[in-house]
C-alpha atoms as a PDB file:
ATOM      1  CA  UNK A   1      12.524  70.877  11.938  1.00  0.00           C
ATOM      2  CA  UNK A   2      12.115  68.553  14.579  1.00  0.00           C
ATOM      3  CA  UNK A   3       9.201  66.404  14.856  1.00  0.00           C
ATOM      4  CA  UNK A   4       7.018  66.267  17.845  1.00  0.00           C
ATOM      5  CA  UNK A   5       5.917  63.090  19.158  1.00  0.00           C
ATOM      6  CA  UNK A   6       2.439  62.611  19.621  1.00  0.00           C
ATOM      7  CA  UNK A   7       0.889  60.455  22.332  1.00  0.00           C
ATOM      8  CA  UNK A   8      -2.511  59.008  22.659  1.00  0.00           C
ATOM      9  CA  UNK A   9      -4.662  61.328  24.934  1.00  0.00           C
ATOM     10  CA  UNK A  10      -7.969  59.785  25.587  1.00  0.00           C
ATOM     11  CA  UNK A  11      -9.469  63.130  26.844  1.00  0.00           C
ATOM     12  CA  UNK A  12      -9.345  64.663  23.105  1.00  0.00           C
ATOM     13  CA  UNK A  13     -11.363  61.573  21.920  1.00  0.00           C
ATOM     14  CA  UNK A  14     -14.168  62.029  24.956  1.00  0.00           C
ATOM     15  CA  UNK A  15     -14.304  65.709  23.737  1.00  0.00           C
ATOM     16  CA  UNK A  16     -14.678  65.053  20.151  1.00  0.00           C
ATOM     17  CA  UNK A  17     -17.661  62.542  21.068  1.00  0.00           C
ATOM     18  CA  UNK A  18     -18.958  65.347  23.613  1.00  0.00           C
ATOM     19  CA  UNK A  19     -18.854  68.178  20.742  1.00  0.00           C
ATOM     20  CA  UNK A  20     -20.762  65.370  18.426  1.00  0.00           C
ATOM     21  CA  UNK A  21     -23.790  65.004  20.932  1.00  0.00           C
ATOM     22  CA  UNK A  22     -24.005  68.608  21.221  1.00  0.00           C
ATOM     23  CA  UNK A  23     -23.856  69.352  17.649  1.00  0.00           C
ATOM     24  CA  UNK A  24     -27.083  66.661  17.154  1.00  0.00           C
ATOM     25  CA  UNK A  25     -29.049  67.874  19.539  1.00  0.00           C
ATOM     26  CA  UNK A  26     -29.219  70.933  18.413  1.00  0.00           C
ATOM     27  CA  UNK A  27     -29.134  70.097  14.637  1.00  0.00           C
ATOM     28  CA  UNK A  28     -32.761  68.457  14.678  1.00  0.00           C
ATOM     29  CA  UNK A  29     -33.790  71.799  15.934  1.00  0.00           C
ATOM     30  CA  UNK A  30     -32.300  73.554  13.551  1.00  0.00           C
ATOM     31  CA  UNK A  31     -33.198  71.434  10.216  1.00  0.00           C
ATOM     32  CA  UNK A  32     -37.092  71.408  11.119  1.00  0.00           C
ATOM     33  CA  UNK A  33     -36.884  75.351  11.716  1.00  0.00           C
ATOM     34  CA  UNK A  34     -35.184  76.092   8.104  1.00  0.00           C
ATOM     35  CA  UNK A  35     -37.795  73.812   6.905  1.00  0.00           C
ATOM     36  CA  UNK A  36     -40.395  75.399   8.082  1.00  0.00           C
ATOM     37  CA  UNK A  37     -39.027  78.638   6.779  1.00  0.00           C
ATOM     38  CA  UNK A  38     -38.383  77.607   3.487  1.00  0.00           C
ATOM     39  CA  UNK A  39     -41.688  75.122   3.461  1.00  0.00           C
ATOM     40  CA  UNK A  40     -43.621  78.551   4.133  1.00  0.00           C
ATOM     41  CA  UNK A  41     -41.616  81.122   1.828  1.00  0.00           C
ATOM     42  CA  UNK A  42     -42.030  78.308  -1.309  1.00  0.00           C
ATOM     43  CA  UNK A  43     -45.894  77.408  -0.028  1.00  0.00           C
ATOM     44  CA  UNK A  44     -46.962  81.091  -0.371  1.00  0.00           C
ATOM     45  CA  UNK A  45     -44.848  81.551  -3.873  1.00  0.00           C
ATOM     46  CA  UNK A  46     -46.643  78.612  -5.428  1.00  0.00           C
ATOM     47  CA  UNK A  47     -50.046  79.719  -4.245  1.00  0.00           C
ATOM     48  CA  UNK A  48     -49.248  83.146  -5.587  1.00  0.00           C
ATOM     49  CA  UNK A  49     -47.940  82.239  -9.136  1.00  0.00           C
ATOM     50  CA  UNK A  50     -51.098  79.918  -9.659  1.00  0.00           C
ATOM     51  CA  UNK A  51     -52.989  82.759  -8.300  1.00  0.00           C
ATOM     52  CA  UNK A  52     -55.048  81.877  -5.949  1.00  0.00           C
ATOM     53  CA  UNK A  53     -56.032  83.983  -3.153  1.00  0.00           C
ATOM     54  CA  UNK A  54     -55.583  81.696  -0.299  1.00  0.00           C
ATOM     55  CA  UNK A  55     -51.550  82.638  -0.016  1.00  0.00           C
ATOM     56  CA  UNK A  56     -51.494  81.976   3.376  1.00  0.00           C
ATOM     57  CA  UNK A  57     -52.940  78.577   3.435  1.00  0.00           C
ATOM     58  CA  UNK A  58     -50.008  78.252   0.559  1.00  0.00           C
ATOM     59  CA  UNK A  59     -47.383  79.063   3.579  1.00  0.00           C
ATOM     60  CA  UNK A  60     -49.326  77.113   6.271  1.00  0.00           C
ATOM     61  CA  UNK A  61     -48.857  73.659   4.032  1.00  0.00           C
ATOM     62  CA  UNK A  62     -45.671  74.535   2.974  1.00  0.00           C
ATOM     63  CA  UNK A  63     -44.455  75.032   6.990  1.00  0.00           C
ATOM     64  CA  UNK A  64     -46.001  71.709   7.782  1.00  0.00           C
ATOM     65  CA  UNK A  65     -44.548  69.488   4.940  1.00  0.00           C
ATOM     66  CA  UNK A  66     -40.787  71.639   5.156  1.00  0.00           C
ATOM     67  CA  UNK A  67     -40.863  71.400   8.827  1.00  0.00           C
ATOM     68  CA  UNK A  68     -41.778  67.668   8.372  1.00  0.00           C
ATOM     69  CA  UNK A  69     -38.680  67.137   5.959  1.00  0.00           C
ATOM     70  CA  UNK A  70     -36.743  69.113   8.005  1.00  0.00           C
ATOM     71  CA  UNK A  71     -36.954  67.371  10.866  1.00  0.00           C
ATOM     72  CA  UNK A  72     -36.863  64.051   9.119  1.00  0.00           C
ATOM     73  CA  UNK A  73     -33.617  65.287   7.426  1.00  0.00           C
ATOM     74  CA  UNK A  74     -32.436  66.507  10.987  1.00  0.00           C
ATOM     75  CA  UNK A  75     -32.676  63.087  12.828  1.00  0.00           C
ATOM     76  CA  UNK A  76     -30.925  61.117   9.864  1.00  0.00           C
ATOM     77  CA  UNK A  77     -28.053  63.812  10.700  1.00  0.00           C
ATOM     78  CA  UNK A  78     -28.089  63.731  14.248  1.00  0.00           C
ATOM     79  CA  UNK A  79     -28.378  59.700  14.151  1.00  0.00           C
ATOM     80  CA  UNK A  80     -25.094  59.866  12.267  1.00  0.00           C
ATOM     81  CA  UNK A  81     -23.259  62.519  14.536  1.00  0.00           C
ATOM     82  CA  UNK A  82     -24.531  60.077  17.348  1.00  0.00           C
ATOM     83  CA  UNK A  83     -22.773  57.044  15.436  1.00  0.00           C
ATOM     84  CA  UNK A  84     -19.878  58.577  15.387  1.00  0.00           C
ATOM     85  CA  UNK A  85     -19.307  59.516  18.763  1.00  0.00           C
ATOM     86  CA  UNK A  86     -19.915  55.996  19.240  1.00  0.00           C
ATOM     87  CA  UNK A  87     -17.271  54.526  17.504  1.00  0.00           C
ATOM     88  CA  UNK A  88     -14.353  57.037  18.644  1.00  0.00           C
ATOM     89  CA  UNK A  89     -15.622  56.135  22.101  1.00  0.00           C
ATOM     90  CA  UNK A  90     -15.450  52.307  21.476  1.00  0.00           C
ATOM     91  CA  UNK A  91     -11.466  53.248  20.456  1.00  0.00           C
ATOM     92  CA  UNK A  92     -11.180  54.920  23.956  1.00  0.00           C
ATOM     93  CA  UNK A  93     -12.480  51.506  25.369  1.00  0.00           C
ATOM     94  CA  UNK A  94     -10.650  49.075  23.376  1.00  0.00           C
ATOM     95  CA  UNK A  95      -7.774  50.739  24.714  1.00  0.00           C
ATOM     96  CA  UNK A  96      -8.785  51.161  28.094  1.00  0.00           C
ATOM     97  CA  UNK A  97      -9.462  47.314  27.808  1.00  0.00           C
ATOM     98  CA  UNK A  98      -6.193  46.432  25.656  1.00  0.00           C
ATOM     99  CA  UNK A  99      -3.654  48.669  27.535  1.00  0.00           C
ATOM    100  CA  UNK A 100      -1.011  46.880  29.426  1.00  0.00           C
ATOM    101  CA  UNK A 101      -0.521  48.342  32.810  1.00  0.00           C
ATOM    102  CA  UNK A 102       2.851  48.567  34.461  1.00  0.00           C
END
């Protein structure tokens, strides 16, 4: 089996980065929504097994402090995502700055 020979394509780097920006801009979204969810479903379950009668207020703090860590958790994802994309694009520019033209 021959082998193929694979040459650097800076267009696959630019739409790695691309696909990294997109995926943490929507991922801060996403992590405070589940948050909320979850903050809400495990707010009203605690008030209810201590029985108290205020269930909903149970799911109201629960949405605020899940959507809180969700969106906390969110932005320390995103901010890495973001790093990322940084660093493959500072490869595309070292080479763009390194390459010897003929």
């Amino acid at each position: 089996m021959a082998k193929k020979t694979v040459i650097y394509d800076a267009s696959v780097i630019q739409e790695f980065a691309e696909r990294l920006y997109s995926q943490a801009a929507s991922i801060i979204f996403t992590s405070t929504f589940l948050g909320v969810i979850v903050g809400a479903i495990a707010g009203a379950l605690s008030f209810e097994a201590l029985k108290s009668t205020s269930i909903g207020l149970g799911a109201i703090i629960g949405m605020v402090v899940g959507g809180l860590f969700g969106f906390s958790r969110g932005r320390e994802r995103a901010f890495k995502l973001k790093l990322e994309a940084q660093s493959a694009l500072c490869s595309v520019q070292i080479e763009k700055n390194t390459s010897v033209k003929h």
